[in-house]
N, C-alpha and C. Protein backbone atom coordinates (compact mmCIF):
# COMPACT_ATOMS: atom_id res chain seq x y z
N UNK A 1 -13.73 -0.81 -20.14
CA UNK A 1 -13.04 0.45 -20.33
C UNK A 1 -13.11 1.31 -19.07
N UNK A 2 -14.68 1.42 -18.55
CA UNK A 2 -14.48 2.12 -17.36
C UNK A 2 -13.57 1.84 -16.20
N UNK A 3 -13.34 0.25 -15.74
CA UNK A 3 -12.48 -0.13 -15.27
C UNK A 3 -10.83 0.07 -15.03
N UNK A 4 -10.94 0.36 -16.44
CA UNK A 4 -9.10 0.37 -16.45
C UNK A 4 -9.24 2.50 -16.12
N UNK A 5 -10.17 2.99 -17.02
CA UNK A 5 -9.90 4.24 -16.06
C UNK A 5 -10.02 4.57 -14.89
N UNK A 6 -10.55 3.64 -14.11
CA UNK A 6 -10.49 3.81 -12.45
C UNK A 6 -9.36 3.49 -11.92
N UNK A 7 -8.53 2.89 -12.56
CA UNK A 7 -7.00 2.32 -11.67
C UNK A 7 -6.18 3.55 -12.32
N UNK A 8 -6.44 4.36 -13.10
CA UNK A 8 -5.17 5.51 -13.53
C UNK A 8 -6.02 6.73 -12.07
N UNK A 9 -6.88 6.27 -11.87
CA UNK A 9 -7.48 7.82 -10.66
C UNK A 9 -5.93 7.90 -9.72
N UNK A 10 -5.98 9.48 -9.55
CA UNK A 10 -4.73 9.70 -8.79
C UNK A 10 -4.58 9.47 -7.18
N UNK A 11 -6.08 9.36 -7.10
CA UNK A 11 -6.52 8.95 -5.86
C UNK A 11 -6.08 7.58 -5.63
N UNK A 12 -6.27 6.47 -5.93
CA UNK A 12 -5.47 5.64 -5.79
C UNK A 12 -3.83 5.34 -5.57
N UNK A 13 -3.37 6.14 -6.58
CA UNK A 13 -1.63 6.16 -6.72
C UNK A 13 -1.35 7.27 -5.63
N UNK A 14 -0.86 6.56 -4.55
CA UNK A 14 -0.80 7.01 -2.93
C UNK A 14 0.00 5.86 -2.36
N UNK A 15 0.50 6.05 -0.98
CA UNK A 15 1.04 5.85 -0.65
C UNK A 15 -0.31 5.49 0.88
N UNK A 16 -0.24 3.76 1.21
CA UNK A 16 -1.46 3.52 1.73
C UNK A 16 -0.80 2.31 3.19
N UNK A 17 -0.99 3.15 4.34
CA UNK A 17 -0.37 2.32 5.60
C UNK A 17 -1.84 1.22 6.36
N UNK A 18 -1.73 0.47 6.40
CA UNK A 18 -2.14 -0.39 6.92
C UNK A 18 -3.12 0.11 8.82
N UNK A 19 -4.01 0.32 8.78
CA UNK A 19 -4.56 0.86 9.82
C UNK A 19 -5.25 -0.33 10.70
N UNK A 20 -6.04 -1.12 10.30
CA UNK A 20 -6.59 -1.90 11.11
C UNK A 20 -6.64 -3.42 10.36
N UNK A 21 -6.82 -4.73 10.95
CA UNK A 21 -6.89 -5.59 10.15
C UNK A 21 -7.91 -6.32 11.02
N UNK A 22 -8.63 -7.29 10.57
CA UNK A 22 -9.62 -7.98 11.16
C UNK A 22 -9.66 -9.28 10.70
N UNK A 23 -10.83 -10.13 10.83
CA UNK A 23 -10.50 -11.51 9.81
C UNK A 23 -10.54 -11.25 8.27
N UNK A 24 -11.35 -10.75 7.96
CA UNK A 24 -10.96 -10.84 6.20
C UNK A 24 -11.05 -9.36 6.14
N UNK A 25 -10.99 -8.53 6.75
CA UNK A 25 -11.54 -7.16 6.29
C UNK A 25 -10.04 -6.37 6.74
N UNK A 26 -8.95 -5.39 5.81
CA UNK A 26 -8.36 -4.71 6.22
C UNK A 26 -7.71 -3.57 5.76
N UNK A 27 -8.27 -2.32 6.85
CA UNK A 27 -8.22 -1.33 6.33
C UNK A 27 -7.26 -0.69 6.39
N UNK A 28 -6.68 0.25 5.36
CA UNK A 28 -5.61 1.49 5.07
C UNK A 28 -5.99 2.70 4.64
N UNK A 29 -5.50 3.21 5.33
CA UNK A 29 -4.97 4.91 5.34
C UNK A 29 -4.19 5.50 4.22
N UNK A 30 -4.58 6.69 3.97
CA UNK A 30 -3.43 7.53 3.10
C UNK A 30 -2.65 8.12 3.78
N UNK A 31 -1.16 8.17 3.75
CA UNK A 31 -0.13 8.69 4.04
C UNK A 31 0.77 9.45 3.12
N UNK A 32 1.95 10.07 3.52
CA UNK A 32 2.72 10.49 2.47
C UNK A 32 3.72 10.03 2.31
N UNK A 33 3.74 8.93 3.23
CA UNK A 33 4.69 7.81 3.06
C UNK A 33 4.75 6.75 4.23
N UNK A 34 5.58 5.90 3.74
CA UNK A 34 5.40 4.54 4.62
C UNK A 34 5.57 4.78 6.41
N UNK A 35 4.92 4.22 7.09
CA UNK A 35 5.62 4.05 8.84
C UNK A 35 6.70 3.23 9.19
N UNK A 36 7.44 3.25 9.80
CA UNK A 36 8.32 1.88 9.91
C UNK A 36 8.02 1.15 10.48
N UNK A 37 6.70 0.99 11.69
CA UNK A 37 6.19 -0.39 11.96
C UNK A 37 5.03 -0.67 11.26
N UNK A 38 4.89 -0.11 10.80
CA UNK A 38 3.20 -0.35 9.69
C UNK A 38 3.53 -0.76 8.23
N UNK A 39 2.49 -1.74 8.30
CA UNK A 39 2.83 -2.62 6.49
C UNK A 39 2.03 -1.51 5.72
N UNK A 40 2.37 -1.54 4.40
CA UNK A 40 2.01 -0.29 3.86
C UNK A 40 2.47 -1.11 2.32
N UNK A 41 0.82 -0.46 1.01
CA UNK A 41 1.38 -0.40 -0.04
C UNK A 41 1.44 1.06 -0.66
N UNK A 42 2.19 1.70 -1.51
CA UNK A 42 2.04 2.58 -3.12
C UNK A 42 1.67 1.88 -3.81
N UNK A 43 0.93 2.76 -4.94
CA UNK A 43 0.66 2.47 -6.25
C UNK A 43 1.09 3.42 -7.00
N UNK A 44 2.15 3.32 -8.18
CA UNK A 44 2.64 4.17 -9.09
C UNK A 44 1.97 4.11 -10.40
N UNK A 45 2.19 5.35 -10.60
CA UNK A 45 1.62 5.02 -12.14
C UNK A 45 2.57 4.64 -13.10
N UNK A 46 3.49 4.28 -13.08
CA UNK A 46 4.49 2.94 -13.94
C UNK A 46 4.09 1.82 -13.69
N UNK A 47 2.63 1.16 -12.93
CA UNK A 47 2.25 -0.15 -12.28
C UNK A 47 2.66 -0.67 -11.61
N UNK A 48 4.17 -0.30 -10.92
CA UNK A 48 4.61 -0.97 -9.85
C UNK A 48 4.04 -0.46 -8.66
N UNK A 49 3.97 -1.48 -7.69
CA UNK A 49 3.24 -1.68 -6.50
C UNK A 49 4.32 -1.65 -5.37
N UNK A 50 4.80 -0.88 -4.42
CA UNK A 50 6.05 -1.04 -3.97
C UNK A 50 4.92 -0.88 -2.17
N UNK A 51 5.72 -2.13 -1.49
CA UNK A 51 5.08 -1.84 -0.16
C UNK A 51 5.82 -3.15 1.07
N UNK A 52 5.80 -2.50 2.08
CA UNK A 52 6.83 -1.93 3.33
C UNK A 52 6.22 -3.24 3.93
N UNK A 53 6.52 -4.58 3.90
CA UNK A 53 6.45 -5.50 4.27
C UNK A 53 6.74 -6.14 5.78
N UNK A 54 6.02 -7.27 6.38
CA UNK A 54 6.82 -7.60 7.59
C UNK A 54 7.63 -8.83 7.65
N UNK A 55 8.74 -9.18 7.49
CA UNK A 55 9.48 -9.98 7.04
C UNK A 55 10.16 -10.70 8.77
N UNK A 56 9.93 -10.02 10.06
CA UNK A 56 10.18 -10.56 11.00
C UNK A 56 9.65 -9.81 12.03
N UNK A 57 8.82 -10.30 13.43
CA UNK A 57 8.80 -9.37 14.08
C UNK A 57 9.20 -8.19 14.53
N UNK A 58 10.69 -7.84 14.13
CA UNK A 58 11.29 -6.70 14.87
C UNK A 58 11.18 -5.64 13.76
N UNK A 59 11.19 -6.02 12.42
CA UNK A 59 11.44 -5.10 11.15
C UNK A 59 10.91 -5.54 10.28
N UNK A 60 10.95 -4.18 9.18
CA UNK A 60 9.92 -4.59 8.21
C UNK A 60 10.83 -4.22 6.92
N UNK A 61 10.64 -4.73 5.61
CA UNK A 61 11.31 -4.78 4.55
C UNK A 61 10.47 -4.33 3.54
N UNK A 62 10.97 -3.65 2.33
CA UNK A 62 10.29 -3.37 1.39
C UNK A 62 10.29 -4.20 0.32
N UNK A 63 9.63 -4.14 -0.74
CA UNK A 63 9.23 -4.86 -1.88
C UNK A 63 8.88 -4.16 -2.64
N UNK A 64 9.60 -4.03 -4.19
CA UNK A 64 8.63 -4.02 -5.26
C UNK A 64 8.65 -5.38 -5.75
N UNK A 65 7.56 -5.03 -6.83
CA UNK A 65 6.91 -5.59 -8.26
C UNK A 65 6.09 -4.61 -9.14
């Protein structure tokens, strides 16, 4: 139970750009919205996960689910 009330925190449902990446470790930022060269997820509270993908070196594409 405690679990599922930690994913409704509003703190989470943000809008989160991609700051550093390493071998397994990678960190993001809060923003108020996406960068256009930075991969980036949201979290809504409808559960969709919508985030700013890199689909080719030059540009980046979005995604939900």
């Amino acid at each position: 139970m405690k679990s599922q009330d930690r994913t409704s925190d509003p703190l989470l449902l943000q809008t989160w750009n991609l700051k550093s990446m390493d071998t397994y470790i990678y960190t993001y930022e809060k923003q108020k919205a996406f960068e256009k060269k930075r991969q980036g997820l949201r979290f809504q509270k409808n559960g969709k996960i919508t985030g700013n993908l890199e689909s080719s070196p030059f540009r980046f594409d979005m995604q939900e689910n």
